[in-house]
N, C-alpha and C. Protein backbone atom coordinates (compact mmCIF):
# COMPACT_ATOMS: atom_id res chain seq x y z
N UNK A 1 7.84 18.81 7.54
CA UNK A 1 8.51 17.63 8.05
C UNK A 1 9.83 17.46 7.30
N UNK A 2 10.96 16.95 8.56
CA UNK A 2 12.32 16.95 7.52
C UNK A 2 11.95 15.77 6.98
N UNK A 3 12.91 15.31 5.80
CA UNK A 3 12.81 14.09 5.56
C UNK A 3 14.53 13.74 5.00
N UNK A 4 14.89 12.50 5.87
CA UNK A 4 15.86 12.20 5.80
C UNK A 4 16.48 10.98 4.56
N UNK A 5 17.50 10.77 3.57
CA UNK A 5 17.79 10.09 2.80
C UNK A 5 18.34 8.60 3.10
N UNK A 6 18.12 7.70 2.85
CA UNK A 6 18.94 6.22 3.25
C UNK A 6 19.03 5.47 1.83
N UNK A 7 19.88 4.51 1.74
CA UNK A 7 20.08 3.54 1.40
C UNK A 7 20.10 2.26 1.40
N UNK A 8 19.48 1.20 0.72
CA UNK A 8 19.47 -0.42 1.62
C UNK A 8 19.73 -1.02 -0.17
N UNK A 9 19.70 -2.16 0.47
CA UNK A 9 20.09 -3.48 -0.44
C UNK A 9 18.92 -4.08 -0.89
N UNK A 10 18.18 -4.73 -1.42
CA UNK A 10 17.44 -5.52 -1.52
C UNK A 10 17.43 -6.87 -2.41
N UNK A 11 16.76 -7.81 -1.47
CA UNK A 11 16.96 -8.55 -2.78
C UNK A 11 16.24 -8.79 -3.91
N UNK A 12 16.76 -8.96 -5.31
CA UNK A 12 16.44 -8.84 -6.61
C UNK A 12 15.12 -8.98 -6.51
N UNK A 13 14.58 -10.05 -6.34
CA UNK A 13 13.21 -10.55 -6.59
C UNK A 13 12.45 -9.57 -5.71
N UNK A 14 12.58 -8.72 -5.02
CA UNK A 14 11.61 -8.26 -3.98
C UNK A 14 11.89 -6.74 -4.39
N UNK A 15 12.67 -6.60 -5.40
CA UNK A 15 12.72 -5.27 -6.50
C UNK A 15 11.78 -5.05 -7.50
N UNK A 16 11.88 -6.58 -8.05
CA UNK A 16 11.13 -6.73 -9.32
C UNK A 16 9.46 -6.30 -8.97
N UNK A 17 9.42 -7.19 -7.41
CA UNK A 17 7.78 -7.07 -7.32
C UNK A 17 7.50 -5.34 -6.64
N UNK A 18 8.59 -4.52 -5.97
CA UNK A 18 8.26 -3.33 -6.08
C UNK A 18 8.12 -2.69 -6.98
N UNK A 19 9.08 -2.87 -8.60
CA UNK A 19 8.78 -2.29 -9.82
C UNK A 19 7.24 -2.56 -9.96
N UNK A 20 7.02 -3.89 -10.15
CA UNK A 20 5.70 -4.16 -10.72
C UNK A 20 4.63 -4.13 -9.83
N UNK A 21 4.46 -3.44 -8.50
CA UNK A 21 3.77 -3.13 -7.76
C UNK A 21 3.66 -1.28 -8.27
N UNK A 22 4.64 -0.36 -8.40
CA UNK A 22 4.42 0.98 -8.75
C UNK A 22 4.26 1.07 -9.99
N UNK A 23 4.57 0.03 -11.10
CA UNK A 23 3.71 0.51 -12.29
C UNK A 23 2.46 0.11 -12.48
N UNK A 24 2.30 -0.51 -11.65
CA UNK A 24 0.32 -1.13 -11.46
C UNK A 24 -0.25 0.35 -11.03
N UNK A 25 0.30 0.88 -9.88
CA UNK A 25 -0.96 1.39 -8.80
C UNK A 25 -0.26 2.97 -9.38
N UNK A 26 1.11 3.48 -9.42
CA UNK A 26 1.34 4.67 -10.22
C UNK A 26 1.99 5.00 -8.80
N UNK A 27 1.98 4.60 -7.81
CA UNK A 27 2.60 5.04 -6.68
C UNK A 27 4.52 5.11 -7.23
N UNK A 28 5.09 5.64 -6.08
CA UNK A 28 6.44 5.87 -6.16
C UNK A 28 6.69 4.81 -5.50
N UNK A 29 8.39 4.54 -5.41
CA UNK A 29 9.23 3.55 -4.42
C UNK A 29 9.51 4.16 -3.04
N UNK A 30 9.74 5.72 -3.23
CA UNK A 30 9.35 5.80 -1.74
C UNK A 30 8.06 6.09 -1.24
N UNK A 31 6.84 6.12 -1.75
CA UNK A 31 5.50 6.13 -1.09
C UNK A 31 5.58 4.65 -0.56
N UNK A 32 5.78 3.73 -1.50
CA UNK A 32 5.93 2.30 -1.01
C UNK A 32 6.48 1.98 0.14
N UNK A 33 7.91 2.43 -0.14
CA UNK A 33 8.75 1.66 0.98
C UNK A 33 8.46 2.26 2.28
N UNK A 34 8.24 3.92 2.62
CA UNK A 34 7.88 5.08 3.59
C UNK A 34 6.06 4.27 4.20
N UNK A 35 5.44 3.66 3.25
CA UNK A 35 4.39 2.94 3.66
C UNK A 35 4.10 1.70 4.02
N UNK A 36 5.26 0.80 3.72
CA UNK A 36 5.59 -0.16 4.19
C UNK A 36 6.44 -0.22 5.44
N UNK A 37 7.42 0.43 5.82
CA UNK A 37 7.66 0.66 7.06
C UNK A 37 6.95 1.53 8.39
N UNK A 38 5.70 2.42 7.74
CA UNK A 38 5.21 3.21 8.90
C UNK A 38 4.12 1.83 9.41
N UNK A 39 3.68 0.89 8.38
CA UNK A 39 3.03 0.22 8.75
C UNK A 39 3.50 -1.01 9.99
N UNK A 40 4.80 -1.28 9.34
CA UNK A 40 5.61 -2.34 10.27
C UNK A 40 5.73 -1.60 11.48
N UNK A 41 6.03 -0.48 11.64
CA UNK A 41 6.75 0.15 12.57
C UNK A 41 5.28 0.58 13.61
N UNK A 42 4.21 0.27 13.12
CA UNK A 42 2.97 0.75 13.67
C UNK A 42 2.89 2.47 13.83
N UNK A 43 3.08 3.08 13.12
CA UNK A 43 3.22 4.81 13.05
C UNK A 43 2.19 5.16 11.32
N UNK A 44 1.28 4.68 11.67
CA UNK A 44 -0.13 4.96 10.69
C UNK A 44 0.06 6.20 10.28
N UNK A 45 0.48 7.34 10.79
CA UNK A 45 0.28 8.73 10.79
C UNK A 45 1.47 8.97 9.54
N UNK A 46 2.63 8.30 9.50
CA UNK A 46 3.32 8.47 7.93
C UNK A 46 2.81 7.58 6.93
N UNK A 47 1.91 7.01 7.11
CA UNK A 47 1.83 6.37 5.39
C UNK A 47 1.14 7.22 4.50
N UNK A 48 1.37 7.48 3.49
CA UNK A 48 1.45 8.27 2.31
C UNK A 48 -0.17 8.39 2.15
N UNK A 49 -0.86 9.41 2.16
CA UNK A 49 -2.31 9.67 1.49
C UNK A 49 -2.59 8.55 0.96
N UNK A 50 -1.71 8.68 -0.27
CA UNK A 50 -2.08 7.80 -1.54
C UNK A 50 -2.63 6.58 -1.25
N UNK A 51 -1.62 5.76 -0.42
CA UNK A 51 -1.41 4.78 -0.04
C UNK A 51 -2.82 4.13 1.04
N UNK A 52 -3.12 5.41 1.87
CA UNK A 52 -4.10 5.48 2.73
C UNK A 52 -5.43 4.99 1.69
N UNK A 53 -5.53 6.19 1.08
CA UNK A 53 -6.61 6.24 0.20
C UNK A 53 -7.01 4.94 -0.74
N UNK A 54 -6.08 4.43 -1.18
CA UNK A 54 -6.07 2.84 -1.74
C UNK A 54 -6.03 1.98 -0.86
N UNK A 55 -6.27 1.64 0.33
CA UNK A 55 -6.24 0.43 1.03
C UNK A 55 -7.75 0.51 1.85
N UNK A 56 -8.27 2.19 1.51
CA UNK A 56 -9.85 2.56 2.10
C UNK A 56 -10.44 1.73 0.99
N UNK A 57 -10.10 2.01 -0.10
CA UNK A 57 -10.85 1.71 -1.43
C UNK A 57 -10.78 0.15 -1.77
N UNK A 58 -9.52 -0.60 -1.24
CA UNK A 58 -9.71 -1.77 -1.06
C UNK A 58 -10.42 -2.60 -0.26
N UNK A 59 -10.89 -1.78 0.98
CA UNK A 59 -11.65 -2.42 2.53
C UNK A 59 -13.10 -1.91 1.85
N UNK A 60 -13.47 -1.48 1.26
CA UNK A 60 -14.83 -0.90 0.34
C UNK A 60 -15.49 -1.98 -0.75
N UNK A 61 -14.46 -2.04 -1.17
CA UNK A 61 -14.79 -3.10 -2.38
C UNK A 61 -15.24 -4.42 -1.74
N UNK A 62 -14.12 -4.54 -0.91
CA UNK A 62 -14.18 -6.25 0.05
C UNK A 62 -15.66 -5.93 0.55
N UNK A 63 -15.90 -5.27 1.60
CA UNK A 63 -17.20 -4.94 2.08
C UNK A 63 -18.90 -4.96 1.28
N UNK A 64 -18.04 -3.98 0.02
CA UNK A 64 -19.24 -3.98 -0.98
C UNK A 64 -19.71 -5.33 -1.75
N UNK A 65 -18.44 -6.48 -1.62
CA UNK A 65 -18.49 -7.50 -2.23
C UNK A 65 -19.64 -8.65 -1.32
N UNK A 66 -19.16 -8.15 -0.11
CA UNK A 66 -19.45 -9.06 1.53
C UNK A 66 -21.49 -8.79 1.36
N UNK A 67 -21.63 -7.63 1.05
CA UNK A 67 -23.19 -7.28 0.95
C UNK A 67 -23.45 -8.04 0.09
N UNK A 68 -23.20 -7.72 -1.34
CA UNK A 68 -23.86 -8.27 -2.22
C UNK A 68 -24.13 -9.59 -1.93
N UNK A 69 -23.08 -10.82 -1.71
CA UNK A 69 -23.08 -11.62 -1.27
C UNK A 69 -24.60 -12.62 -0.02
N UNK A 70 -24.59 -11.50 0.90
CA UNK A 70 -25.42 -11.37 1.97
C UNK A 70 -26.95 -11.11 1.32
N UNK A 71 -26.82 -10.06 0.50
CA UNK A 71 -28.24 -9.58 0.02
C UNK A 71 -28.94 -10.42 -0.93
N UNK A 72 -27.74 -11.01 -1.84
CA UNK A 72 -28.20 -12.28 -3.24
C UNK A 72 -27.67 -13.14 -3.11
N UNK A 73 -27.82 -14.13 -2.32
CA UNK A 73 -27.35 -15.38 -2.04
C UNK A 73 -27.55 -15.86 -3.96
N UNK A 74 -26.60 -16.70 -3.72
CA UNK A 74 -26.92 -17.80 -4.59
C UNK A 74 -27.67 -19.22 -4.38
């Protein structure tokens, strides 16, 4: 796949929380941004493995949380 280069602006604050979104998870700025737009754009088929793979692992947890819940009431 080619992959083509761009440039954008952003604003400050919505930098900061991409910094501190890729030093949390170890992802890059373009896995991010390339996964944040295939998502807007509805084109599932480019978002980044990585990215894939962490949002399975997030719908898992929620789920695994949803059982427990169900199985041991309080």
């Amino acid at each position: 796949m080619t992959k083509s280069q761009i440039s954008v602006r952003i604003p400050s604050s919505l930098l900061e929380k991409l910094n501190g979104y890729v030093d949390n998870t170890g992802a890059t700025k373009t896995e991010v941004i390339v996964g944040a737009l295939a998502q807007y754009l509805g084109s599932a088929k480019d978002i980044p493995v990585m990215q894939r793979i962490a949002q399975l692992e997030e719908r898992i947890a929620t789920l695994e949380g949803e059982i427990k819940r169900i199985a041991y009431p309080q």
